[in-house]
C-alpha atoms as a PDB file:
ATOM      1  CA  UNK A   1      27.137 -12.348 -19.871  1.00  0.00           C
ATOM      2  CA  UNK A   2      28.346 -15.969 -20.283  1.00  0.00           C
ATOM      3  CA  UNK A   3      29.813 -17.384 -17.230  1.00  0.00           C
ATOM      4  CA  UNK A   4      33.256 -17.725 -19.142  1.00  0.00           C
ATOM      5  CA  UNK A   5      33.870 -14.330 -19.496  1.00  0.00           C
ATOM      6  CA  UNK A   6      32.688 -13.161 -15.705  1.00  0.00           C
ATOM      7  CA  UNK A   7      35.742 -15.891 -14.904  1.00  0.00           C
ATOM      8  CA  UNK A   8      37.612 -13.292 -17.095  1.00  0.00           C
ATOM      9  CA  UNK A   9      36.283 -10.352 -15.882  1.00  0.00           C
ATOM     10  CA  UNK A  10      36.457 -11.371 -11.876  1.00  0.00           C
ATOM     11  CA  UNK A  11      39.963 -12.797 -12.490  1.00  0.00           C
ATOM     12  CA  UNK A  12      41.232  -9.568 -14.147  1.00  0.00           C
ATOM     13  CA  UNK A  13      42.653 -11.764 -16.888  1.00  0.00           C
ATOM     14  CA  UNK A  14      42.081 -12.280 -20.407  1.00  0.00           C
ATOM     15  CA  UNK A  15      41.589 -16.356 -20.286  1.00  0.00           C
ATOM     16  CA  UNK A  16      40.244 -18.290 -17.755  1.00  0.00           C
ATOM     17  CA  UNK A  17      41.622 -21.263 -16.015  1.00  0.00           C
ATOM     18  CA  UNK A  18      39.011 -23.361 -16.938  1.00  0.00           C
ATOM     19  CA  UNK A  19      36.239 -23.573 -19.343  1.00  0.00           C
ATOM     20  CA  UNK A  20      33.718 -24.060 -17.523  1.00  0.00           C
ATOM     21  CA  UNK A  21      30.857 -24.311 -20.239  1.00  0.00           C
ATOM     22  CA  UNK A  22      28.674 -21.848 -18.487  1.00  0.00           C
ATOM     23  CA  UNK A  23      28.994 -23.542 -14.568  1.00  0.00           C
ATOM     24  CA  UNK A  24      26.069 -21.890 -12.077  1.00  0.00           C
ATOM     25  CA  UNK A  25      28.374 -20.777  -9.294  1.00  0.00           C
ATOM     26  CA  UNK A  26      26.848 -23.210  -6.927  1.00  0.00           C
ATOM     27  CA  UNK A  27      27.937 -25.960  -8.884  1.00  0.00           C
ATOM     28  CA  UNK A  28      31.668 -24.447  -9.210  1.00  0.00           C
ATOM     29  CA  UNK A  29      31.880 -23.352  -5.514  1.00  0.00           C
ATOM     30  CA  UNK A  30      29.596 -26.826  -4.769  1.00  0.00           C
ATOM     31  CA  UNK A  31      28.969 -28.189  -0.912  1.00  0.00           C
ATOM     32  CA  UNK A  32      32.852 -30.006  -1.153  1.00  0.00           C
ATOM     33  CA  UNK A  33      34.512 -27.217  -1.989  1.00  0.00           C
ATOM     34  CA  UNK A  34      32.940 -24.958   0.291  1.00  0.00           C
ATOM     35  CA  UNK A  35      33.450 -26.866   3.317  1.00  0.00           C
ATOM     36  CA  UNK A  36      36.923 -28.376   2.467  1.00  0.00           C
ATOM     37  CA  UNK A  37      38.387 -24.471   2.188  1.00  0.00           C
ATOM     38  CA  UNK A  38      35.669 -22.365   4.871  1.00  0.00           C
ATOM     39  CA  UNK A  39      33.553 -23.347   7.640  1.00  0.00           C
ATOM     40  CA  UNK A  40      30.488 -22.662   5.645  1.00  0.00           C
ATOM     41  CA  UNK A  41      28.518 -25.655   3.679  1.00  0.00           C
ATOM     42  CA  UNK A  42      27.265 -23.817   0.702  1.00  0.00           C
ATOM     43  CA  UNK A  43      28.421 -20.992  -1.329  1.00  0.00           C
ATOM     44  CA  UNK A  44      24.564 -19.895  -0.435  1.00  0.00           C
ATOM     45  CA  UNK A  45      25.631 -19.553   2.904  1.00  0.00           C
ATOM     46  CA  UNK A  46      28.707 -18.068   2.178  1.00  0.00           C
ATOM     47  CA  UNK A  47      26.516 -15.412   0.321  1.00  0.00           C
ATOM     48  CA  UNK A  48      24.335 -14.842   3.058  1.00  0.00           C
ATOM     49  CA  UNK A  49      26.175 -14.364   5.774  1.00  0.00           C
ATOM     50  CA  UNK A  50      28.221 -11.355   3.455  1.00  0.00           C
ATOM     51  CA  UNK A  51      25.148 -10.174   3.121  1.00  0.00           C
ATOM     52  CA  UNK A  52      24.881 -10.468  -0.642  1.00  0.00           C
ATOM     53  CA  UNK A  53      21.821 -10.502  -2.616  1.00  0.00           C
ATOM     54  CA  UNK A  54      22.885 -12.677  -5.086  1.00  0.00           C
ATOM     55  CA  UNK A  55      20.284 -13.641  -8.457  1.00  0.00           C
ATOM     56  CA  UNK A  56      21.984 -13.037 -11.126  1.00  0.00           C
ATOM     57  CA  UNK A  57      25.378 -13.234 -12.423  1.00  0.00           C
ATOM     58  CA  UNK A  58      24.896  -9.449 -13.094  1.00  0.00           C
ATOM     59  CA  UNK A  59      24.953  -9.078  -9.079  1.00  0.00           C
ATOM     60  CA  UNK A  60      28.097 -10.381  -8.681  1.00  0.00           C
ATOM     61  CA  UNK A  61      29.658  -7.847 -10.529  1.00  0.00           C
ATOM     62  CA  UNK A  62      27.906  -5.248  -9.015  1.00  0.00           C
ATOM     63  CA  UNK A  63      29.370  -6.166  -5.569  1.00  0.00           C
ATOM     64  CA  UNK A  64      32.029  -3.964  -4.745  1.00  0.00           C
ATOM     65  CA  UNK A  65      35.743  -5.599  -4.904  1.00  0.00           C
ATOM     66  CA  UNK A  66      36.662  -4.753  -1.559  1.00  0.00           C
ATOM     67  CA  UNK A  67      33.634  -6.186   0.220  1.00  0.00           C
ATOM     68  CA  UNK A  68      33.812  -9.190  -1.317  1.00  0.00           C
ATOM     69  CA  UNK A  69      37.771  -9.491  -1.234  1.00  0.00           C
ATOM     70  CA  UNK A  70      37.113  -8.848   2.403  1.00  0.00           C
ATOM     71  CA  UNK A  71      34.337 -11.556   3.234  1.00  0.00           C
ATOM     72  CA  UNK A  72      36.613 -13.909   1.205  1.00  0.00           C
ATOM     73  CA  UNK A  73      39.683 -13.870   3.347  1.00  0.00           C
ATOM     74  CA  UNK A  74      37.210 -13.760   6.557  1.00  0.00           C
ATOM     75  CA  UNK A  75      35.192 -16.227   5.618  1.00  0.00           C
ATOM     76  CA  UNK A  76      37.345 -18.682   3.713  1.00  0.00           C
ATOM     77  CA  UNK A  77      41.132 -19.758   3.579  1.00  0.00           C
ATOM     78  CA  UNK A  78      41.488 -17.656   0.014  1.00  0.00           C
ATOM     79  CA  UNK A  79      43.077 -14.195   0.986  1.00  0.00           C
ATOM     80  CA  UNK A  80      40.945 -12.995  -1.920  1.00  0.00           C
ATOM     81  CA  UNK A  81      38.499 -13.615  -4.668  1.00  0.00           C
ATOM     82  CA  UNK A  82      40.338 -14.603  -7.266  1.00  0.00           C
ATOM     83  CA  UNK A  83      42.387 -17.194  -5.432  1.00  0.00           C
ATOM     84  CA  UNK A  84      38.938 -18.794  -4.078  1.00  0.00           C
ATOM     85  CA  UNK A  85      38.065 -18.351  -8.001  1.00  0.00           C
ATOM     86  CA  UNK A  86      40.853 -20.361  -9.729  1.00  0.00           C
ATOM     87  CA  UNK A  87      41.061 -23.089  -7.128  1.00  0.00           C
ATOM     88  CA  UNK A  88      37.593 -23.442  -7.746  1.00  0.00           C
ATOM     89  CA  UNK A  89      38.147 -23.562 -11.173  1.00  0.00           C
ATOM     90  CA  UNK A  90      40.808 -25.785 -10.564  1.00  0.00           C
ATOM     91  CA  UNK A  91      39.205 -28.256  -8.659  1.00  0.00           C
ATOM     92  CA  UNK A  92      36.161 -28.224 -10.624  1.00  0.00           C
ATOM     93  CA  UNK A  93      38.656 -29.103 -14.025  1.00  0.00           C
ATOM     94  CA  UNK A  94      39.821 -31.961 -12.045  1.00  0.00           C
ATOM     95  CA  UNK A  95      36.756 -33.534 -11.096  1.00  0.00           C
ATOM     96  CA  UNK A  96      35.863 -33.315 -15.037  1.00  0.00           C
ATOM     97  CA  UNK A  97      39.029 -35.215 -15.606  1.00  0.00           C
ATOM     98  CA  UNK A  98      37.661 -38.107 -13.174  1.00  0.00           C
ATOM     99  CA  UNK A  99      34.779 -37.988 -14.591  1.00  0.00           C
ATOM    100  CA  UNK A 100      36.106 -38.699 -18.482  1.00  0.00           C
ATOM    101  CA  UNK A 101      38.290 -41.440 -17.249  1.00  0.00           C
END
């Protein structure tokens, strides 16, 4: 599944933020985002430590909503998912901008 459409699928909506031309999820959630909004340093770590054996975009559907809407609002300052999603989104959309200018 293109990385466009999970952003679709995670957010519940039918258009994404953001583009983001097929993003790995490390680069979206990348080492600045993670530790500007959690006390974690990668979204690796942030993974890990919910215990998530992530390989494949495939496995992050397969996590269950409520685990991971739980280790989100533990683990971060996002209250869920989809709020750590689009400001990820977000961010990553603005550093694209700096980057064209």
């Amino acid at each position: 599944m293109p990385f466009d459409e999970l952003l679709k699928e995670l957010q519940g909506q039918k258009t994404a933020q953001v583009d983001p031309d097929h993003i790995p999820l490390e680069q979206l959630f990348d080492e600045t985002f993670m530790k500007k909004h959690s006390q974690l340093n990668s979204f690796s770590e942030f993974l890990a430590k919910g215990n998530f054996q992530i390989e494949t975009q495939e496995d992050i559907r397969n996590i269950p909503d409520e685990l991971l809407e739980r280790h989100v609002a533990r683990e971060t300052e996002f209250a869920n998912w989809n709020e750590m999603l689009q400001a990820a989104s977000s961010e990553f959309g603005s550093k694209d901008k700096k980057a064209d200018s």
